[in-house]
Structures are given as structure tokens and as C-alpha cells.
C-alpha atoms as a PDB file:
ATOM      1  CA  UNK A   1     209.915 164.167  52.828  1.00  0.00           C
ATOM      2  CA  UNK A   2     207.259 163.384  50.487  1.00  0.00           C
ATOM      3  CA  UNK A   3     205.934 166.392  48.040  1.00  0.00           C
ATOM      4  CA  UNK A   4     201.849 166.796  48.445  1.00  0.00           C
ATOM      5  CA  UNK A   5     201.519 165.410  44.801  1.00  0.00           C
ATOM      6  CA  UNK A   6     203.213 162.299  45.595  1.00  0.00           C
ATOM      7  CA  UNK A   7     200.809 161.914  48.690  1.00  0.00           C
ATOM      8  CA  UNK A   8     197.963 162.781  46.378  1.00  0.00           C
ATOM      9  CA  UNK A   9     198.856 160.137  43.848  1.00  0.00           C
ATOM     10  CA  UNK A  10     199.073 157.635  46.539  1.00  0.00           C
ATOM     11  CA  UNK A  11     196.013 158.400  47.880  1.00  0.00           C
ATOM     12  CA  UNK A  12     194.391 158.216  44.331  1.00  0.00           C
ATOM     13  CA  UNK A  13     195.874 154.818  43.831  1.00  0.00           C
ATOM     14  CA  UNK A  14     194.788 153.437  47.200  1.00  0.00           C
ATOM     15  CA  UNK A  15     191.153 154.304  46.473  1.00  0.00           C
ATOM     16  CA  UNK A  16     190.866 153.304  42.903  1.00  0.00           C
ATOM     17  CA  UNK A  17     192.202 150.080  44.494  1.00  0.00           C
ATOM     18  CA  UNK A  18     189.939 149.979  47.460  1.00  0.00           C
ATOM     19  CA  UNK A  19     187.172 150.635  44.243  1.00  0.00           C
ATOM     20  CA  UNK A  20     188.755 147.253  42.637  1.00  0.00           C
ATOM     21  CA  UNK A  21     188.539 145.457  45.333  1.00  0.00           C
ATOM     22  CA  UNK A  22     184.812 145.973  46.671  1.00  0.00           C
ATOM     23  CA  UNK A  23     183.444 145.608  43.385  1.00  0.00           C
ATOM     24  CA  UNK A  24     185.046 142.000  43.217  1.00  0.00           C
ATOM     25  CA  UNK A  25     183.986 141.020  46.671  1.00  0.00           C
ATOM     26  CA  UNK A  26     180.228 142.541  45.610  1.00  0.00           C
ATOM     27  CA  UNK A  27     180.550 140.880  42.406  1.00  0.00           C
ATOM     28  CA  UNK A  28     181.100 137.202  43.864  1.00  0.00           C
ATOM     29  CA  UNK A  29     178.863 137.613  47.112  1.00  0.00           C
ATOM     30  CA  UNK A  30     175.983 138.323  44.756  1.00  0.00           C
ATOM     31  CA  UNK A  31     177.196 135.149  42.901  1.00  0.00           C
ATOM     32  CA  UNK A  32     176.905 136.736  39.311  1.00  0.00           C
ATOM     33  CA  UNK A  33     180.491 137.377  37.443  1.00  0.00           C
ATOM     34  CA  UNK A  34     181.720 140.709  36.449  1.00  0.00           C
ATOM     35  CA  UNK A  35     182.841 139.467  33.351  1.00  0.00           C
ATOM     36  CA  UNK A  36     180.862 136.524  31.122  1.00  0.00           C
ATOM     37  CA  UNK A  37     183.828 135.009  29.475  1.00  0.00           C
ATOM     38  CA  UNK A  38     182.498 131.663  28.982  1.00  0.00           C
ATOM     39  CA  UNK A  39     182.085 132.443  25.043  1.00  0.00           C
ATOM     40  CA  UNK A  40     185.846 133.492  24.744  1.00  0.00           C
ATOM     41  CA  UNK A  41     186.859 130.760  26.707  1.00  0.00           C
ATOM     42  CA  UNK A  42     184.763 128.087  24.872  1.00  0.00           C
ATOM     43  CA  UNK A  43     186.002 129.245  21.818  1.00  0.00           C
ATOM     44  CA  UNK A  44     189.874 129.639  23.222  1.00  0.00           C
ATOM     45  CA  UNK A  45     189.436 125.887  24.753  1.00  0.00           C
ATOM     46  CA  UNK A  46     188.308 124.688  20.982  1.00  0.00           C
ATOM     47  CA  UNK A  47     191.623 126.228  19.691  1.00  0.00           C
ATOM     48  CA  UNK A  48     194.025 125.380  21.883  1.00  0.00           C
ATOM     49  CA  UNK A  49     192.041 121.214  21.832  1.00  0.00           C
ATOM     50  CA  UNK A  50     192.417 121.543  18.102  1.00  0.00           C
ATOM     51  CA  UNK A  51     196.251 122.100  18.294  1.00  0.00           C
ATOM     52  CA  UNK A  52     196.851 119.629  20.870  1.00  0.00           C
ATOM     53  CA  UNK A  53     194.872 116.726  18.210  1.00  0.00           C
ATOM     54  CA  UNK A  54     197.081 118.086  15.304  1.00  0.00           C
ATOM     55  CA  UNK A  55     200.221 117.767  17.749  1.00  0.00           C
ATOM     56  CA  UNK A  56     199.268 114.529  18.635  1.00  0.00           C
ATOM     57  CA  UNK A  57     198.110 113.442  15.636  1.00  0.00           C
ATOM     58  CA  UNK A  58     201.704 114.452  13.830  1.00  0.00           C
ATOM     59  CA  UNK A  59     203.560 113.057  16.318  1.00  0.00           C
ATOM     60  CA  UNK A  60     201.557 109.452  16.015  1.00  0.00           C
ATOM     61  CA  UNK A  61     202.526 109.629  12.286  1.00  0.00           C
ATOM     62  CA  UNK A  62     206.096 110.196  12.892  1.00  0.00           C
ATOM     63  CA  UNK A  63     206.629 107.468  15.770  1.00  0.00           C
ATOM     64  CA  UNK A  64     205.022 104.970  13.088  1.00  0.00           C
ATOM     65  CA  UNK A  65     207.334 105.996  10.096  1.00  0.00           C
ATOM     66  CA  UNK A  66     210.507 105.888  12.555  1.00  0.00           C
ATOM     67  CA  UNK A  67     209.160 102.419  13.021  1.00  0.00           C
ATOM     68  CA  UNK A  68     208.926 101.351   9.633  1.00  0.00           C
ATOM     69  CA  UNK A  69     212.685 103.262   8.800  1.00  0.00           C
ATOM     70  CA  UNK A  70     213.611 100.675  11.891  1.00  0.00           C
ATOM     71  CA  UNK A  71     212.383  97.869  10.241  1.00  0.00           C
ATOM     72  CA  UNK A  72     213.955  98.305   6.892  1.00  0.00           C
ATOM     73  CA  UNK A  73     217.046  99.113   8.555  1.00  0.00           C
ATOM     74  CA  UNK A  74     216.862  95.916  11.003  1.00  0.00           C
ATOM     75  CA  UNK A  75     215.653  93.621   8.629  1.00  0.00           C
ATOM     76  CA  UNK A  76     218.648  94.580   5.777  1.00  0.00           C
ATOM     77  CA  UNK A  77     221.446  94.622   8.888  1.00  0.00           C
ATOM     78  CA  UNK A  78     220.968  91.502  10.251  1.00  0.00           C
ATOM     79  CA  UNK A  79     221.613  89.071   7.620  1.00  0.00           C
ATOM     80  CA  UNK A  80     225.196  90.508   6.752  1.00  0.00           C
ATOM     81  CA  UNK A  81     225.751  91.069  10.709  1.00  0.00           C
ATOM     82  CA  UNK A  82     225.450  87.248  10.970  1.00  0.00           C
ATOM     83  CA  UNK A  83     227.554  86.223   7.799  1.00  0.00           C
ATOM     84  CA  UNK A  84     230.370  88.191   9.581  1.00  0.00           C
ATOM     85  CA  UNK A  85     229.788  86.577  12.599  1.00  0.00           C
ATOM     86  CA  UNK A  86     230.016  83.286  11.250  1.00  0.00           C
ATOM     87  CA  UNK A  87     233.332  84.356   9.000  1.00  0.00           C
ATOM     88  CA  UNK A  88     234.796  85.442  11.826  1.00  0.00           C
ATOM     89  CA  UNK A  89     233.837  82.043  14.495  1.00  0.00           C
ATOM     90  CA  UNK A  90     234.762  79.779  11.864  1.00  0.00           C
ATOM     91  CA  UNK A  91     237.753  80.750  10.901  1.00  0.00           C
ATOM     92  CA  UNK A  92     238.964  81.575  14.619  1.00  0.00           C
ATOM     93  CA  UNK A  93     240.199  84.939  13.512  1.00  0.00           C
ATOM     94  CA  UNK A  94     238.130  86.424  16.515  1.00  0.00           C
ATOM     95  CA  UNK A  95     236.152  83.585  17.837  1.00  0.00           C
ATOM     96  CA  UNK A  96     234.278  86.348  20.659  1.00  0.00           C
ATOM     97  CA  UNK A  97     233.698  88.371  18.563  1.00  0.00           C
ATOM     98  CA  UNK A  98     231.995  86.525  16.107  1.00  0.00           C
ATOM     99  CA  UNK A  99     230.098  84.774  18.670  1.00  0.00           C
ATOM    100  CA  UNK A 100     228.682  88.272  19.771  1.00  0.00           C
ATOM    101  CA  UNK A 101     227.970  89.196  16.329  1.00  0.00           C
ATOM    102  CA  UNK A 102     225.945  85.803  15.623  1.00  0.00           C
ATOM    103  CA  UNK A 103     223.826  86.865  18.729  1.00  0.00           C
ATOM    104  CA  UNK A 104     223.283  89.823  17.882  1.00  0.00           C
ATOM    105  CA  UNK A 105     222.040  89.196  14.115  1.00  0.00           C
ATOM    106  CA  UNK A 106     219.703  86.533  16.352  1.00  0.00           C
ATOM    107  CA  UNK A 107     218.196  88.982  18.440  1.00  0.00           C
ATOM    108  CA  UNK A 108     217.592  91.754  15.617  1.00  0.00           C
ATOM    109  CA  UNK A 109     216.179  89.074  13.551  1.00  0.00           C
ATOM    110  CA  UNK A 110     214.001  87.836  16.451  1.00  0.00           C
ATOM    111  CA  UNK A 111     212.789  91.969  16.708  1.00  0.00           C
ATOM    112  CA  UNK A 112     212.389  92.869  13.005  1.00  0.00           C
ATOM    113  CA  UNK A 113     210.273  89.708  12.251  1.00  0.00           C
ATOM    114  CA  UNK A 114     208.168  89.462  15.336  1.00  0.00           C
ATOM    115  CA  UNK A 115     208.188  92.770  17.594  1.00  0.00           C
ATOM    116  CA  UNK A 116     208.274  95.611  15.733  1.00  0.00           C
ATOM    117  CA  UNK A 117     205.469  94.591  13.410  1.00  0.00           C
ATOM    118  CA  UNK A 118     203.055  94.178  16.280  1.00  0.00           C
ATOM    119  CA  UNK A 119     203.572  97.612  16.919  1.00  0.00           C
ATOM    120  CA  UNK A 120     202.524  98.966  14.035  1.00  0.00           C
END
């Protein structure tokens, strides 16, 4: 069984949310909000657009120097890849293998003279 203070307390919270409740539905009927937030939230919108361009912003920067660290790597890899490759198809010591390695110093050279510098 519940004590009379319990009940009490109970009964307080119902009404102060009964209170809540009609003031919001009288608030929006009447078509005027109980709070004006729209300076807070203009202000809060700024911030949070000002983070996103410095996020975006950074990360722009850092795709484009990844790119360029890609193209010095690429363009100083392919030129030995291919010497190897030819080393090794010539002198049949692994004829697939060099084959595969000739292609491959192709297709980087292909990507780190013509692709990746359209991207940047």
C-alpha cells in the first residue's frame, strides 16, 4: 500500500504535467511560440556551418596532397618496376613474371602521366 505522501507526490507531478501540457497546446493553437529561439539557433546554425567548411575544407587539402605523395611515388616506381621486368623476360629467369611486371610499370606509367594529374 502506498503511504499518503507518495500519493501526494504523484498527484503533484500529474498536475504540474497536466500544467506542461496545456500551456504547449495553448501556446501552438494561438500560433505564437513559447520560446523565440530563432537568435540561438541562427547563431548555433553559423557555428556548427563554420565547422563543417573547415572540415571540408581540411579534408580537400589532404585528398590533394595524398595525390601529389601518389604521384611522386608512381612516377619514381615505375621506371625500375619495368627494368626488372625486362631483366627478368629477357633472360627467361621468370618469363611470367616479368611479363606482369612490364604491364604493370605500363599501366602506372599510363596513371602517373595522364590520370592523376587531371585530378588535381
Amino acid at each position: 500500500m502506498k503511504s499518503s505522501i507518495v500519493k501526494k507526490n504523484e498527484f503533484v507531478f500529474d498536475i504540474l504535467l497536466l500544467c506542461l501540457i496545456a500551456s504547449e497546446v495553448v501556446s501552438t493553437s494561438i500560433g505564437e511560440p513559447y520560446y523565440n529561439f530563432t537568435g540561438q539557433t541562427n547563431k548555433f546554425t553559423d557555428l556548427i556551418d563554420n565547422v563543417l567548411n573547415v572540415v571540408e575544407q581540411t579534408t580537400i587539402y589532404f585528398a590533394r596532397r595524398v595525390l601529389k605523395v601518389t604521384l611522386e611515388i608512381t612516377s619514381a616506381l615505375y621506371a625500375p618496376l619495368g627494368i626488372v621486368g625486362i631483366v627478368l623476360y629477357v633472360t627467361k629467369i621468370n618469363k611470367y613474371l616479368g611479363k606482369e611486371l612490364i604491364y604493370g610499370a605500363l599501366l602506372l606509367a599510363f596513371f602517373s602521366q595522364f590520370i592523376l594529374p587531371l585530378l588535381l
